[in-house]
Protein backbone atom coordinates (compact mmCIF):
# COMPACT_ATOMS: atom_id res chain seq x y z
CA UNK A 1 124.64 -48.95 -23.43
CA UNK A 2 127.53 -47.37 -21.74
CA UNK A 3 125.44 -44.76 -19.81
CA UNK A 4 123.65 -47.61 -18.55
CA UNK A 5 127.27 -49.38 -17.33
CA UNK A 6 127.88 -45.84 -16.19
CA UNK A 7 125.37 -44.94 -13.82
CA UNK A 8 124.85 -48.64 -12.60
CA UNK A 9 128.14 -48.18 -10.73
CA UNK A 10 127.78 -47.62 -6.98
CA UNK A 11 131.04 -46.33 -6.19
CA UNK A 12 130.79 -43.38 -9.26
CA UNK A 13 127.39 -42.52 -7.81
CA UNK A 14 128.40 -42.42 -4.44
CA UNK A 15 131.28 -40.45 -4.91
CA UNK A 16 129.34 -37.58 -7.34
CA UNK A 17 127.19 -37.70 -4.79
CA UNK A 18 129.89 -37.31 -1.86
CA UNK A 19 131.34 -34.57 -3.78
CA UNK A 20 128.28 -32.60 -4.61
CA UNK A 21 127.19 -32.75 -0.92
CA UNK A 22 131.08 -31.22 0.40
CA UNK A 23 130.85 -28.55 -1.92
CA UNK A 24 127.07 -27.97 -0.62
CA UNK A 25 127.82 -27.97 2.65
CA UNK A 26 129.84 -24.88 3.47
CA UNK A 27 127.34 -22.45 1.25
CA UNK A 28 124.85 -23.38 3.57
CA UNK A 29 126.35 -22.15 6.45
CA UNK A 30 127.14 -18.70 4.79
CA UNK A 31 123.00 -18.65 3.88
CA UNK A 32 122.52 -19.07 7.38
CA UNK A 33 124.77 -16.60 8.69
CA UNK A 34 123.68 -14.01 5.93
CA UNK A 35 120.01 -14.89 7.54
CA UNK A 36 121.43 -13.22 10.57
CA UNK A 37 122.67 -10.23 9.39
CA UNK A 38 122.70 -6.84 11.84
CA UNK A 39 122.68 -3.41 11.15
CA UNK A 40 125.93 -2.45 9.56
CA UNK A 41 127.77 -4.78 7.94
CA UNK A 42 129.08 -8.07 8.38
CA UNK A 43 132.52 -10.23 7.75
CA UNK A 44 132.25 -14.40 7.72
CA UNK A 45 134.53 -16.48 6.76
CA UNK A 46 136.97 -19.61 7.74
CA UNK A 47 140.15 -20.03 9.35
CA UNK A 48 142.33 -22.75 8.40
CA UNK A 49 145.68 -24.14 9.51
CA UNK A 50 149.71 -23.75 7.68
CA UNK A 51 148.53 -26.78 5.34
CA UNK A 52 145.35 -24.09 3.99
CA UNK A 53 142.99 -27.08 4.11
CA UNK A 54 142.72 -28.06 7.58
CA UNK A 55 139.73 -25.71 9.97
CA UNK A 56 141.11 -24.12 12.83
CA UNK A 57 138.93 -24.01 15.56
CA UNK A 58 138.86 -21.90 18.56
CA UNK A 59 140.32 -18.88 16.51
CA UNK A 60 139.31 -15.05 17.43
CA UNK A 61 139.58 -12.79 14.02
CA UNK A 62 139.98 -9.36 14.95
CA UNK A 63 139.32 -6.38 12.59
CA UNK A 64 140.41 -3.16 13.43
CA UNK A 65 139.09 0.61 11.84
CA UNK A 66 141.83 2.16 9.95
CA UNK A 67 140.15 6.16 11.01
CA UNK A 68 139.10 5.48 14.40
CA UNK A 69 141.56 2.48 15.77
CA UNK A 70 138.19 0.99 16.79
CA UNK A 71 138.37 -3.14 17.20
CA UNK A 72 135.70 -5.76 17.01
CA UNK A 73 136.20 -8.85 17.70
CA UNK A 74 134.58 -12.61 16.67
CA UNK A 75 133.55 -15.27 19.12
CA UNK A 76 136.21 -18.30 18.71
CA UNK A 77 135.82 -19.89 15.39
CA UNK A 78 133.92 -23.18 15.17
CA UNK A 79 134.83 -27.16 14.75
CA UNK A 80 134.67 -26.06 11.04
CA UNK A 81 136.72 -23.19 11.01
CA UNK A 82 133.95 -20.67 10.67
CA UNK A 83 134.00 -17.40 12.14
CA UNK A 84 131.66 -14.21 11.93
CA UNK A 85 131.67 -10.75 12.82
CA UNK A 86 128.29 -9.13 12.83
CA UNK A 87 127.44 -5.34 13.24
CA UNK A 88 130.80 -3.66 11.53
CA UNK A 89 130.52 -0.08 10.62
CA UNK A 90 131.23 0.99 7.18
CA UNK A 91 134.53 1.54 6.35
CA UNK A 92 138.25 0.06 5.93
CA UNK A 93 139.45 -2.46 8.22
CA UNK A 94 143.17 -4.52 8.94
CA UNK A 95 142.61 -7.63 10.01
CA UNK A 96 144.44 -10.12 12.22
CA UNK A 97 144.06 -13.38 13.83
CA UNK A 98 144.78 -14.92 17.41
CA UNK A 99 144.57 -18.91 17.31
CA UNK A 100 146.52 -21.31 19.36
CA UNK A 101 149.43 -21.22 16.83
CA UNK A 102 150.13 -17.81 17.66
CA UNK A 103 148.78 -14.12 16.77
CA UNK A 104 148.76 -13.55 12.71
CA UNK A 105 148.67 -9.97 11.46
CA UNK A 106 148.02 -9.31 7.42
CA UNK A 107 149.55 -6.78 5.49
CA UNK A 108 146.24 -5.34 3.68
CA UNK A 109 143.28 -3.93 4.37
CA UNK A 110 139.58 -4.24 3.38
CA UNK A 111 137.06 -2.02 3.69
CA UNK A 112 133.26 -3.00 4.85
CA UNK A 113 130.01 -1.71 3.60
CA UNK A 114 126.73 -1.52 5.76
CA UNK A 115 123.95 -3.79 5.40
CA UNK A 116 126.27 -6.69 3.01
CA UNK A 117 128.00 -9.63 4.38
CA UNK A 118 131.99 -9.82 3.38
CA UNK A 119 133.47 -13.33 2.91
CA UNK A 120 136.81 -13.92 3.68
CA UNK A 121 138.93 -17.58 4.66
CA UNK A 122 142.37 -17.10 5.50
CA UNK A 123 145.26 -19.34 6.46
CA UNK A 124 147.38 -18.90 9.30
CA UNK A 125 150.97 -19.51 7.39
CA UNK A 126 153.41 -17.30 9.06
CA UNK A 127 154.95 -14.39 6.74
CA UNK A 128 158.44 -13.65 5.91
CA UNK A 129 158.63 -11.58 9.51
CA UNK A 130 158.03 -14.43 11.25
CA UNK A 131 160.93 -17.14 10.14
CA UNK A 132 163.07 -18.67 12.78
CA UNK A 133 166.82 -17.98 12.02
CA UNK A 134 167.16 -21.47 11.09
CA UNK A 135 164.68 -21.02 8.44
CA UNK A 136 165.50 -18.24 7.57
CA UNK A 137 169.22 -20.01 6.69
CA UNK A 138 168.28 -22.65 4.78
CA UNK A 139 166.24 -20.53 2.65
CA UNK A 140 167.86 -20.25 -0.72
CA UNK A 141 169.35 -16.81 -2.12
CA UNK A 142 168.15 -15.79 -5.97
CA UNK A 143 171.22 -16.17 -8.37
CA UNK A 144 170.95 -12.25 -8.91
CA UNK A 145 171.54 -11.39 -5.01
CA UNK A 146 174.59 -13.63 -5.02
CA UNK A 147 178.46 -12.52 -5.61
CA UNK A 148 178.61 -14.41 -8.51
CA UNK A 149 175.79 -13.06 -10.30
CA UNK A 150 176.48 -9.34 -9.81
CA UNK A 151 179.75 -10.25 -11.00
CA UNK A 152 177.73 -11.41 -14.60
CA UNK A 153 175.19 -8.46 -14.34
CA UNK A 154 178.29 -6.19 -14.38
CA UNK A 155 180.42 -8.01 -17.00
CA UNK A 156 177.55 -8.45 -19.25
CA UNK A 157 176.89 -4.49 -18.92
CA UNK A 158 180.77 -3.52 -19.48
CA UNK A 159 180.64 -5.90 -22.57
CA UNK A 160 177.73 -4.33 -24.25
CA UNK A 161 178.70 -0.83 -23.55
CA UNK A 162 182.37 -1.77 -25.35
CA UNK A 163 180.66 -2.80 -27.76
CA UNK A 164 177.94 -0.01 -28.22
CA UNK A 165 180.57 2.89 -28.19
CA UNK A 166 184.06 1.10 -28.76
CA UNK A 167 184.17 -0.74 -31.89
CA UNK A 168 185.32 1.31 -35.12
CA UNK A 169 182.66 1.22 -37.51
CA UNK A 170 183.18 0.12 -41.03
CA UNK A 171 183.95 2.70 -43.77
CA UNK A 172 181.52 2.96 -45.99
CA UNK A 173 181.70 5.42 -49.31
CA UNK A 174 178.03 5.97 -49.39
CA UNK A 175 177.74 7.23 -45.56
């Protein structure tokens, strides 16, 4: 009876049916550009904005080889966000970004085999580096790096070696 009440309701159906269909969506596109893969390997992936859920379009990814200092580039990345890089030798790669926001650099590095597709989405937040020096202001010190608390790290530390080496121990006869 309350299956039936259930899966009589429009909006419920609609929306499984919504959501099933914008999770669908994207996996298709990877299919298609795995469909198309060259010789070597291949990177694929999407670019989205600070907020990590808006696309990015008109974004070029650029990888470059760690041994060589070789650098491939992408064509600008979709309406979606989607970019690809077909064709990469194997080996390790940086990676960086240029999109309208500005040119993003990452920190790590990932390395590309021939003849499989890598999938990586990224979002163009800017790193510590990159703070303006008002930001960089109002961000908040840890209790720890303040005067104050190396003040307590260093009482706390004179208190337990007083009491660790300091304190007369209790006579005992059987000791």
């Amino acid at each position: 009876m309350l299956i039936d009440k259930v899966f009589r309701s429009r909006g419920l159906v609609t929306g499984v049916l919504a959501a099933f269909v914008s999770l669908v969506m994207p996996m298709g596109e990877f299919a298609r550009a795995q469909a198309t893969v060259a010789p070597g390997g291949s990177l694929a992936g999407f670019i989205y904005g600070k907020d990590m859920k808006t696309p990015v379009a008109g974004a070029v990814v650029k990888i470059r080889n760690v041994g060589d200092q070789k650098e491939l580039t992408s064509l600008p990345s979709d309406a979606n966000g989607m970019y690809t890089i077909p064709g990469i030798p194997e080996g390790r790669y940086i990676l960086g970004v240029t999109a309208a926001e500005g040119n993003f650099d990452f920190d790590y590095a990932l390395h590309v085999k021939a003849s499989e597709m890598g999938k990586l989405s990224v979002a163009l937040a800017p790193g510590a580096g990159a703070q303006t020096a008002g930001e960089a202001a109002t961000k908040k010190k840890g209790f720890f790096n303040t005067v104050v608390g190396r003040a307590l790290i260093v009482t706390v530390a004179g208190v337990g070696v007083y009491l660790a080496f300091f304190t007369e121990k209790e006579a005992s006869p059987i000791r």
